[in-house]
Every structure is written in C-alpha cells, then in structure tokens.
C-alpha atoms as a PDB file:
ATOM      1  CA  UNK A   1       0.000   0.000   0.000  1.00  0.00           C
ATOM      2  CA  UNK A   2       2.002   2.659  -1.181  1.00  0.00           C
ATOM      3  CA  UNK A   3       0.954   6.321  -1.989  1.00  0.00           C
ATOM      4  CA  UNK A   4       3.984   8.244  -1.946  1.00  0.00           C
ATOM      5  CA  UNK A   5       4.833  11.597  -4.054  1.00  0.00           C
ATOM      6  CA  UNK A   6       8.594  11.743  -5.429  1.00  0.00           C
ATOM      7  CA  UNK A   7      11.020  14.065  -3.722  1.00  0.00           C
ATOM      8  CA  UNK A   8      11.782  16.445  -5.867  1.00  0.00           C
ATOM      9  CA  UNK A   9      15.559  16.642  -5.204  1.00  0.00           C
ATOM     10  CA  UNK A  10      18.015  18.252  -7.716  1.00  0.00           C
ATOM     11  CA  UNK A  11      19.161  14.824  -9.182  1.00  0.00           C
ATOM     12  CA  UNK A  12      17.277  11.611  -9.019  1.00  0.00           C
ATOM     13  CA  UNK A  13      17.745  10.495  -5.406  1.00  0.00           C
ATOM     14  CA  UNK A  14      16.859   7.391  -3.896  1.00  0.00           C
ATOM     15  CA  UNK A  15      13.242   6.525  -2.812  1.00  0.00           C
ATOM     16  CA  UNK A  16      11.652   6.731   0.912  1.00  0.00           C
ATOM     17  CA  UNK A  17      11.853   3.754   1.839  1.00  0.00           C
ATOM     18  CA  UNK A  18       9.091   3.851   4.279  1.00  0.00           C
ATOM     19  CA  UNK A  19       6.665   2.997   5.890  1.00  0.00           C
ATOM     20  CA  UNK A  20       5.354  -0.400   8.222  1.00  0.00           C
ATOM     21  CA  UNK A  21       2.905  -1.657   4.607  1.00  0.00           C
ATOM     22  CA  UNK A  22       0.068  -2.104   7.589  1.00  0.00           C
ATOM     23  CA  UNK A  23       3.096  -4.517   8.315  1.00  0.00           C
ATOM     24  CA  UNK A  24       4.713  -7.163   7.541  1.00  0.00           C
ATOM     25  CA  UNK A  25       5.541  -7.354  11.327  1.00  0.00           C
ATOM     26  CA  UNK A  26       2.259  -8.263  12.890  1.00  0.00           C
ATOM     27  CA  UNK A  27       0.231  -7.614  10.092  1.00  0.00           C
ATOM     28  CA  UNK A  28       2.936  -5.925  11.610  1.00  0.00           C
ATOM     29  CA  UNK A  29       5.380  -7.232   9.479  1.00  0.00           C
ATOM     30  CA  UNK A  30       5.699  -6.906   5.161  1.00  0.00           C
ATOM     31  CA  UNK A  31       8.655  -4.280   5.646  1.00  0.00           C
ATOM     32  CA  UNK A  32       9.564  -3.073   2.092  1.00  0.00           C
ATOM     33  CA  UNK A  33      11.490  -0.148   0.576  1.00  0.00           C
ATOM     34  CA  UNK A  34      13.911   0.489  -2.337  1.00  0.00           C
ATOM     35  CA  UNK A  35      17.056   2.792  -3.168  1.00  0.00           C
ATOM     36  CA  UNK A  36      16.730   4.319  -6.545  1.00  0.00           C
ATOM     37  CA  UNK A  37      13.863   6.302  -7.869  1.00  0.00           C
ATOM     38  CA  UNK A  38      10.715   8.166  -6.524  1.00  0.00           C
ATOM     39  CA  UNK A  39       9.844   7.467  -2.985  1.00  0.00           C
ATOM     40  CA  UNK A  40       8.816   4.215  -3.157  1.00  0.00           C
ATOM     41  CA  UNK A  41       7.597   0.834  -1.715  1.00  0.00           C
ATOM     42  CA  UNK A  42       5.775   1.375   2.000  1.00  0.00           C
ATOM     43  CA  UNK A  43       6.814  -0.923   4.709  1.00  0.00           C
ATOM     44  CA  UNK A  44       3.420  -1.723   5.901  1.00  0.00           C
ATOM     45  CA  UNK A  45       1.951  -0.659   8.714  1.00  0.00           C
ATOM     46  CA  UNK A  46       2.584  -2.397  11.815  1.00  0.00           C
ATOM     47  CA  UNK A  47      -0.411  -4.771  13.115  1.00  0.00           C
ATOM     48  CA  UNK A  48      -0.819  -7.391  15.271  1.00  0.00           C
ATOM     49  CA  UNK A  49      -0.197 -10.937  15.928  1.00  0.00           C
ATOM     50  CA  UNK A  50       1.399 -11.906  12.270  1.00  0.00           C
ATOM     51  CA  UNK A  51       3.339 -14.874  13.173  1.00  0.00           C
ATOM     52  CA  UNK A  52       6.091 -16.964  11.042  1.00  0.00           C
ATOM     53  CA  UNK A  53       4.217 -19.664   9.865  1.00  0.00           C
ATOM     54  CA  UNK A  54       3.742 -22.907  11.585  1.00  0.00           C
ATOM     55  CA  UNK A  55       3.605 -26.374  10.907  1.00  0.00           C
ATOM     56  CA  UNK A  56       1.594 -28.187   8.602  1.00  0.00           C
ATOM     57  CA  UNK A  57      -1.008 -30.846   9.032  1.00  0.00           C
ATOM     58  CA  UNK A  58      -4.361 -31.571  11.103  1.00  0.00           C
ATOM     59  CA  UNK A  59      -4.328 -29.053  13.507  1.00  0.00           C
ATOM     60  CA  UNK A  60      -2.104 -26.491  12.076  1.00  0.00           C
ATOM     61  CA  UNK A  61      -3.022 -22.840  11.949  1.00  0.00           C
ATOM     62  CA  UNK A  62      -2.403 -23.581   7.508  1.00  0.00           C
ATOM     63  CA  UNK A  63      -5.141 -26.392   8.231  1.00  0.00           C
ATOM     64  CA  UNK A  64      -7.409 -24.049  10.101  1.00  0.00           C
ATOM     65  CA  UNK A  65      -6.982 -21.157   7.389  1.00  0.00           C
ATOM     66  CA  UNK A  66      -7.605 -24.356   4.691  1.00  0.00           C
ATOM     67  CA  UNK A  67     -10.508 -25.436   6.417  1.00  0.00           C
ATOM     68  CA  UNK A  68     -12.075 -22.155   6.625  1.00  0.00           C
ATOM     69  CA  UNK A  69     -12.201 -21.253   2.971  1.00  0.00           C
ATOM     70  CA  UNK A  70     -15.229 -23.492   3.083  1.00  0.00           C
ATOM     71  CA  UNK A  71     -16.663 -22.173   5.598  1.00  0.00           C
ATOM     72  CA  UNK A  72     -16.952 -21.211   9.685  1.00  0.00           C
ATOM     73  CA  UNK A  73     -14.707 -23.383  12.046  1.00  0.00           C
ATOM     74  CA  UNK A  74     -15.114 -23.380  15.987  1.00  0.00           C
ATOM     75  CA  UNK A  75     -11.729 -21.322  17.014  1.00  0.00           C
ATOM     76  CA  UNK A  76     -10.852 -19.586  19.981  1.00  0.00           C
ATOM     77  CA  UNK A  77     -10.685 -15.999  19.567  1.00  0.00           C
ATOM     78  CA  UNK A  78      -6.861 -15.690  19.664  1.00  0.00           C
ATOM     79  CA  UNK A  79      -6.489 -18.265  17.142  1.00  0.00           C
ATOM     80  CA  UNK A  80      -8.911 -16.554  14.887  1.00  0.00           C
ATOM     81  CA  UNK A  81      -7.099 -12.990  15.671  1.00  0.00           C
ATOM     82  CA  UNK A  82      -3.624 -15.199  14.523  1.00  0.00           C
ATOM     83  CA  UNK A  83      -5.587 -16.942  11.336  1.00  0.00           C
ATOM     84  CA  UNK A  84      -6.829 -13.021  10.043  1.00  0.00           C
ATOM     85  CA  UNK A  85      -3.014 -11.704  10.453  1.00  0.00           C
ATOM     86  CA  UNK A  86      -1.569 -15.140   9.015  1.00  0.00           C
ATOM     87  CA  UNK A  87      -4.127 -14.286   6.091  1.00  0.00           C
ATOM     88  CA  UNK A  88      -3.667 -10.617   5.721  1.00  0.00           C
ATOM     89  CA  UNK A  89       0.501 -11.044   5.580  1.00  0.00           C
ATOM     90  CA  UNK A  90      -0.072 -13.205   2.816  1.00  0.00           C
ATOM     91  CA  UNK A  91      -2.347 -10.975   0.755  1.00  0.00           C
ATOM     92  CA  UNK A  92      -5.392 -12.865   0.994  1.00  0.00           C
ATOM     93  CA  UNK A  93      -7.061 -10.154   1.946  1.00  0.00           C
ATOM     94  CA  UNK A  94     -11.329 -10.850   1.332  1.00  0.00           C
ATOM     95  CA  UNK A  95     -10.470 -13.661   3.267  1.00  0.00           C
ATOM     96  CA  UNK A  96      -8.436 -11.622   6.248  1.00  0.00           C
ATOM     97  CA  UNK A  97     -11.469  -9.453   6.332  1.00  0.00           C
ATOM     98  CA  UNK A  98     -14.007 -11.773   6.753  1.00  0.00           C
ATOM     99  CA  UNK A  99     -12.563 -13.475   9.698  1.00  0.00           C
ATOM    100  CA  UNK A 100     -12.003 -10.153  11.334  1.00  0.00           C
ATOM    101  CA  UNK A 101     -15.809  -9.143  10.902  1.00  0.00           C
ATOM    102  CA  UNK A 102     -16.659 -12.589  12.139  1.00  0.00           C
ATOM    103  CA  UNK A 103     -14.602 -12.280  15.515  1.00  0.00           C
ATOM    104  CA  UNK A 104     -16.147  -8.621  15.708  1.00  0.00           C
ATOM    105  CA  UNK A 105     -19.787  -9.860  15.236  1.00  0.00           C
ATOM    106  CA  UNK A 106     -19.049 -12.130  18.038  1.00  0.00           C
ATOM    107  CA  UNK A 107     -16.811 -10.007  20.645  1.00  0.00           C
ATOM    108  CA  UNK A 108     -17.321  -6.447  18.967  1.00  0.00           C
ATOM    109  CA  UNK A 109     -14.964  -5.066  21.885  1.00  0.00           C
ATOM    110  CA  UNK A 110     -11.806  -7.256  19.994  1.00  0.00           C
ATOM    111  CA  UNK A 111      -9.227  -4.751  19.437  1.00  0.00           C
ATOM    112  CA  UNK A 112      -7.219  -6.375  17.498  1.00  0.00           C
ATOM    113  CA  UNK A 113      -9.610  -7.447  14.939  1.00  0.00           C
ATOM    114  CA  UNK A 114     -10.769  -3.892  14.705  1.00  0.00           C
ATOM    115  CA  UNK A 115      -6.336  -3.108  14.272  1.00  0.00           C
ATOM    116  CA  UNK A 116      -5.911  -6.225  11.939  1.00  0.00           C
ATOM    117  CA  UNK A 117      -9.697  -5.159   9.766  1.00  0.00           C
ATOM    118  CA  UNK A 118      -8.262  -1.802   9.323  1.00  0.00           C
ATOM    119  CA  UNK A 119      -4.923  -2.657   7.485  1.00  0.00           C
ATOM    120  CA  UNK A 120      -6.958  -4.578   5.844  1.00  0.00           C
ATOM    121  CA  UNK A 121      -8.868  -2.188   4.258  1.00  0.00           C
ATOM    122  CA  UNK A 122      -6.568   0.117   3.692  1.00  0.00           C
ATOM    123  CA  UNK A 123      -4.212  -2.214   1.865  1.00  0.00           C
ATOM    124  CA  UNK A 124      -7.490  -3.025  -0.622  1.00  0.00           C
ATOM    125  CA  UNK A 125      -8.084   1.134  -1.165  1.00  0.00           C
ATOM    126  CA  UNK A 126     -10.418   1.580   1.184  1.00  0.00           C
ATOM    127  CA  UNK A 127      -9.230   3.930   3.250  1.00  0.00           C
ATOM    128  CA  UNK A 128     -11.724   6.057   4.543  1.00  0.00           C
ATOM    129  CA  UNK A 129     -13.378   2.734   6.357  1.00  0.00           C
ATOM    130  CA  UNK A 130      -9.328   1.577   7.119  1.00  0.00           C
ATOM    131  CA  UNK A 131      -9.215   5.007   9.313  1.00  0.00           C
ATOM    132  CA  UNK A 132     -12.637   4.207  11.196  1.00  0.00           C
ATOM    133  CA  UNK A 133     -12.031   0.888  11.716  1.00  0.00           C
ATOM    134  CA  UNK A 134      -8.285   2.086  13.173  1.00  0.00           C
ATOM    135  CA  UNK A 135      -9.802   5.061  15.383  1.00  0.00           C
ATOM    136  CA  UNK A 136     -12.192   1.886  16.967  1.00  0.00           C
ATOM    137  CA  UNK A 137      -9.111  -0.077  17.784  1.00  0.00           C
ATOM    138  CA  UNK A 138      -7.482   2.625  19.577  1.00  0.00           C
ATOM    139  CA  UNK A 139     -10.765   3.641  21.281  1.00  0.00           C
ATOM    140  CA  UNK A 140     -11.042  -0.014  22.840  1.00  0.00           C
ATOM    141  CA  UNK A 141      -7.231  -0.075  23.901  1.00  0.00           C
ATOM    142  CA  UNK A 142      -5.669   3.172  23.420  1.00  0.00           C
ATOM    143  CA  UNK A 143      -2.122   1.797  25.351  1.00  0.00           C
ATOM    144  CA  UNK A 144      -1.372  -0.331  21.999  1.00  0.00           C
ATOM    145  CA  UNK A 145       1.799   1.076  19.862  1.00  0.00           C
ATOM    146  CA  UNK A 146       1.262  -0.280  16.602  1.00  0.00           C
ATOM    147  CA  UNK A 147      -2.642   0.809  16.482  1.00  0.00           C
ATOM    148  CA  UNK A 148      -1.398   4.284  16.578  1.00  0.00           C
ATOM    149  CA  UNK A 149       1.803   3.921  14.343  1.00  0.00           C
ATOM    150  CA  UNK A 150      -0.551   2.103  11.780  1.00  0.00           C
ATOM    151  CA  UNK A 151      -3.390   4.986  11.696  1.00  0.00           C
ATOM    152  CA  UNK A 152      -0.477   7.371  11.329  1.00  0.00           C
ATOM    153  CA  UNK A 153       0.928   5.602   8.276  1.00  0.00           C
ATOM    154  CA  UNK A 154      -2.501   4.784   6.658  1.00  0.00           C
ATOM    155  CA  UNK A 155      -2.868   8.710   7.296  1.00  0.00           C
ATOM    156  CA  UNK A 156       0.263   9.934   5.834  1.00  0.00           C
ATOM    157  CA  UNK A 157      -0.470   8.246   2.671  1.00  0.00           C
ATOM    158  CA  UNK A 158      -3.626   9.012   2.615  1.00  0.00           C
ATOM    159  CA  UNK A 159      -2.112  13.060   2.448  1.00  0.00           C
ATOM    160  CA  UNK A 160      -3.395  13.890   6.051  1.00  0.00           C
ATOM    161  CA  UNK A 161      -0.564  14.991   7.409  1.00  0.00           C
ATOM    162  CA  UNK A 162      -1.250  17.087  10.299  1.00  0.00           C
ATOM    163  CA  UNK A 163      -3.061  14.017  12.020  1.00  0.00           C
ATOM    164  CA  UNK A 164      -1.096  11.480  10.933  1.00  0.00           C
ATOM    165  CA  UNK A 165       1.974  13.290  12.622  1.00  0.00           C
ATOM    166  CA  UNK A 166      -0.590  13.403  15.647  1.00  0.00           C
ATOM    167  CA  UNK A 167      -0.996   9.703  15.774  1.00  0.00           C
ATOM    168  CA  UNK A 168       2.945   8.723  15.269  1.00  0.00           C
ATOM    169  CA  UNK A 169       3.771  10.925  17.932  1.00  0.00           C
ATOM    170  CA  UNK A 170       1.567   9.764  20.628  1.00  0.00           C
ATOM    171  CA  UNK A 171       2.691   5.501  19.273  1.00  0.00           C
ATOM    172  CA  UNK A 172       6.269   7.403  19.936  1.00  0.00           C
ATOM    173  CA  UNK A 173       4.643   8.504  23.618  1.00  0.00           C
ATOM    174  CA  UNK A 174       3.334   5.321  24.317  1.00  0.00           C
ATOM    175  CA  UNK A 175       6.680   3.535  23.245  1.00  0.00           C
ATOM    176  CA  UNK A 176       9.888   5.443  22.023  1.00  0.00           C
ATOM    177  CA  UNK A 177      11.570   2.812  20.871  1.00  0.00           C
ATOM    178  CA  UNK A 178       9.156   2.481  18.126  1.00  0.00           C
ATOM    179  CA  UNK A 179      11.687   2.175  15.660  1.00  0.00           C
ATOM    180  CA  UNK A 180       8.479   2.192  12.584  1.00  0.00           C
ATOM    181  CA  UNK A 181       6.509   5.115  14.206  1.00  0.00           C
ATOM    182  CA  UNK A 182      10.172   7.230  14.197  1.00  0.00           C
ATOM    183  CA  UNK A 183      11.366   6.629  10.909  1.00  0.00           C
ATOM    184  CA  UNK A 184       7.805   7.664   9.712  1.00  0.00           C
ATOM    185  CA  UNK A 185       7.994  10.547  11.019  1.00  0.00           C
ATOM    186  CA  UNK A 186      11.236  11.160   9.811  1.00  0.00           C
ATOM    187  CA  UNK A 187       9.271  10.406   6.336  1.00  0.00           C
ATOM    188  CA  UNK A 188       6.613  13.189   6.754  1.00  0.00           C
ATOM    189  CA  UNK A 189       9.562  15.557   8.505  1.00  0.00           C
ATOM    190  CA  UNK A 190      11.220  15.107   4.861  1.00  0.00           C
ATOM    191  CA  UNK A 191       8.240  15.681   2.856  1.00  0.00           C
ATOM    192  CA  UNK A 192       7.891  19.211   5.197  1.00  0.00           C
ATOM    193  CA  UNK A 193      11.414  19.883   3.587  1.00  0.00           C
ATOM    194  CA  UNK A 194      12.063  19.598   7.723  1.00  0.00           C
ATOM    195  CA  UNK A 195      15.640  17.536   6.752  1.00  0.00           C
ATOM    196  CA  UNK A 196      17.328  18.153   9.962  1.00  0.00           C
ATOM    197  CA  UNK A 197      14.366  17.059  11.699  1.00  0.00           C
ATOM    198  CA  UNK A 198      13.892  14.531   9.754  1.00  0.00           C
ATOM    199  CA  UNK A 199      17.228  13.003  10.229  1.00  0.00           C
ATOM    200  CA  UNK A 200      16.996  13.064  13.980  1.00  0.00           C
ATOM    201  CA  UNK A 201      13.977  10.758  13.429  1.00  0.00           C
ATOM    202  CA  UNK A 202      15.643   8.283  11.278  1.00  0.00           C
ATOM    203  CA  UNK A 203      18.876   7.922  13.461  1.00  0.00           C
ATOM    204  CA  UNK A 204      15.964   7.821  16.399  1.00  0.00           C
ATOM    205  CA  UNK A 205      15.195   4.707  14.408  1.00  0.00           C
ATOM    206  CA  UNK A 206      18.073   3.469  14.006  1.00  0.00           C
ATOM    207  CA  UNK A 207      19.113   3.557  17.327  1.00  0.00           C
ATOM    208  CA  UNK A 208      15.957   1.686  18.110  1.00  0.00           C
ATOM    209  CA  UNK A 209      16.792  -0.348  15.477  1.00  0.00           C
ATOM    210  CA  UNK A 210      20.151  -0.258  13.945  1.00  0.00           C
ATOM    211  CA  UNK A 211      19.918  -3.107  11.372  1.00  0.00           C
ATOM    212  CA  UNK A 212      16.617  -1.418   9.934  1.00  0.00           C
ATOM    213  CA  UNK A 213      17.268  -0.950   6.348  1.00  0.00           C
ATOM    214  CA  UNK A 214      14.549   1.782   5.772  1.00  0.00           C
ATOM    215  CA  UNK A 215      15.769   4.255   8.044  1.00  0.00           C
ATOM    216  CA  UNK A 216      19.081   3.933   6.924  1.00  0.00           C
ATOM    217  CA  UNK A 217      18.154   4.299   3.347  1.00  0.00           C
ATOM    218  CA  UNK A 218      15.806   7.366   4.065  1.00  0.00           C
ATOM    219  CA  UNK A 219      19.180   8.837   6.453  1.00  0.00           C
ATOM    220  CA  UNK A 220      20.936   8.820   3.397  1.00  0.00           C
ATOM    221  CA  UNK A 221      17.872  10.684   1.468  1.00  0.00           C
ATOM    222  CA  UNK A 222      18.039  13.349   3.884  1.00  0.00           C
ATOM    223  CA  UNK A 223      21.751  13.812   4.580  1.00  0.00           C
ATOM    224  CA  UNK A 224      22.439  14.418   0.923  1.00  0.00           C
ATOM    225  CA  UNK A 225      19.947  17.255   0.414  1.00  0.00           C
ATOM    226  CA  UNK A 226      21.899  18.731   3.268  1.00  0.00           C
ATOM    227  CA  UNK A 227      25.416  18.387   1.865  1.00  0.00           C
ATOM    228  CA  UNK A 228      26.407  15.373   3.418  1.00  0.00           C
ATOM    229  CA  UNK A 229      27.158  13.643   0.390  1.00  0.00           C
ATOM    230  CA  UNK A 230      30.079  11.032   2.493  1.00  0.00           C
ATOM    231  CA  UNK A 231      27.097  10.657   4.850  1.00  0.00           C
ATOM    232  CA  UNK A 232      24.265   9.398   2.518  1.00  0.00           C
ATOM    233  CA  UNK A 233      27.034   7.241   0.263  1.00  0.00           C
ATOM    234  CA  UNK A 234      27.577   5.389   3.658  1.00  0.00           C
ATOM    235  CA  UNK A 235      24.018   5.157   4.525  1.00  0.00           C
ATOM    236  CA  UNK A 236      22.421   4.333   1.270  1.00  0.00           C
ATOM    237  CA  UNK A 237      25.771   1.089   1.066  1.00  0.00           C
ATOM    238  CA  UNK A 238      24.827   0.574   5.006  1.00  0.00           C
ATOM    239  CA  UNK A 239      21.126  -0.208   3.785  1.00  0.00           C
ATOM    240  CA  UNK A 240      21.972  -2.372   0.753  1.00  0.00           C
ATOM    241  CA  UNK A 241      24.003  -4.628   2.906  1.00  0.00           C
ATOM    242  CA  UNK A 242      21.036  -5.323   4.678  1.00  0.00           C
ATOM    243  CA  UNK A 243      18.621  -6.041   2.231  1.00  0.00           C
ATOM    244  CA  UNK A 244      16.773  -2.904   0.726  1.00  0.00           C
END
C-alpha cells in the first residue's frame, strides 16, 4: 500500500523507503522499501499478531486457514485474531477481512480485529473505512503502539498529514523505541522539507533499530539534500548490505 509523491531533489535520489505496509511485522510485518527512484515501496503498517508460519497438518493454523475457505470453524478468539493476520501477511485479503468481521460480530470489543480489519482495508483502497475501523481499535485499547503507528501511516499516505503526525507521535509517547513510528515521522519531517528534523527521526530509528534498512536508506535521502554527500554514500551502502 504505497501512496507516496517523489522528492523532488536536484538529481534523481533514492526513494523513501518507508513505511510499516500495515506490516509485515504483525500484520505488523511486510517491511519493504527500495534505493533508486521516486519514494517508493511502503513498509506496511505495523499490526498485530502476524506470526512466522507454523507447521503443517491436522491441527495447524495452515489447516485451520484451509478449512475455513469453506466455511466457519469453531476457534478460539486468539487463534482466529492469529488466522486473520496469518491471512492478511499473505495478501489474501477478502479472506483476512471476513474473519475479522466474524470475531467482531461475536466479541465487537476485539481490538485487534478492529487493528488487523483496518490494514486490511486500507491495503485493498479503502481507506476512509481503514481510518474508522483504526480510530475503533485505539478507542477499545488506546495503550497499543502499533494501532497508533498504523493509523499514522494509513494517514500519511492518505495526504493527512497534520493528524497522521498526531498519531505517530503519541505511538512514539506510548513507546519510544518504536523504531516504525520514528522513521515515519522522519518520512513526513522530509516531505515538510524539515531535513534536519527529519534526520533526527531516522537515526531515532536506528538507534531503536540499527539493522533497519529503511531508516538507513531514508538517512541517506536526507543527509544528501543537506550536503552530506560522504554521509548518505555510507548510509544508502549501510542499507543495501542489509537487504533494501
């Protein structure tokens, strides 16, 4: 789920890498970016409860997700909350939503179904019901990190900037070692043309999170449209070693 404008930079610089796609790490999780060109590839926004996936066979969470392709099983809630992220990490997203809106029918005060629904959404387009469904998962447990640094991502794409800073700074409040919620707002600090700013953020990130190869790639964005041409060669290398 990717929105993003291209910096307009002198010469071609690399992209943004950016922002958790409501990630790959939970639906949490999906982290993407890329060097060269326009600001590009979103690292999704950070869910809940994505998991590596398990075993196969009779009982397996891939037999439960099989199984329910055909229909309703008999879960318990957590498993169903771990089936929806399983699904929505792996793109299968009608199906992701449908199990969410089942566990809600049944336990509408499920927060994470309400956080796992609204990356959802917004990963199929629909963001305006993404943002609702987001706002309800924060209104049933307003102490959870990733509900906030996901609204604020799904915003910033969206081109609502004002809030979306609003929400990344209070996931930063709740947690600042959110290594996602700092580097995007490092992002939105670069689109303000805020560079210093926005490089505090992103070595905020890093030190969070010193392997992440996002921040490192969007440190090297911002350090050369400040001069520091040394400093982004190192940064943009530092982030292709580790896998953008």
């Amino acid at each position: 789920m990717s929105n993003s404008k291209t910096n307009k930079t002198a010469t071609k610089a690399p992209a943004q890498a950016g922002a958790q796609r409501p990630a790959g790490n939970r639906p949490n999780q999906r982290p993407a970016g890329a060097p060269p060109a326009a600001q590009g590839q979103q690292q999704r926004p950070q869910g809940q409860q994505q998991r590596p996936q398990g075993r196969r066979g009779p009982g397996s969470l891939d037999d439960t997700i099989a199984k329910a392709q055909t229909g309703r099983v008999n879960v318990s809630p957590a498993k169903a909350i771990e089936m929806a992220g399983q699904l929505y990490s792996r793109g299968q997203l009608a199906q992701a939503d449908r199990v969410c809106r089942q566990i809600i029918a049944a336990r509408p005060g499920n927060a994470d179904a309400h956080n796992i629904l609204g990356v959802t959404l917004a990963a199929g387009g629909r963001t305006k019901e993404a943002i609702a469904s987001l706002k309800r998962a924060i209104k049933l447990n307003p102490q959870a990190t990733s509900y906030h640094a996901n609204l604020g991502e799904i915003l910033r794409q969206a081109g609502e900037t004002k809030e979306a800073l609003e929400a990344l700074e209070e996931a930063v409040k709740i947690d600042p070692n959110n290594a996602q919620a700092l580097n995007n707002i490092g992002i939105i600090r670069y689109d303000l043309k805020q560079f210093k700013e926005a490089i505090e953020q992103y070595r905020l990130a890093l030190k969070a999170r010193p392997n992440m190869p996002e921040a490192l790639n969007n440190l090297g964005n911002a350090l050369r449209v400040t001069g520091d041409v040394d400093g982004a060669m190192h940064s943009y290398q530092e982030a292709l070693t580790r896998g953008i």
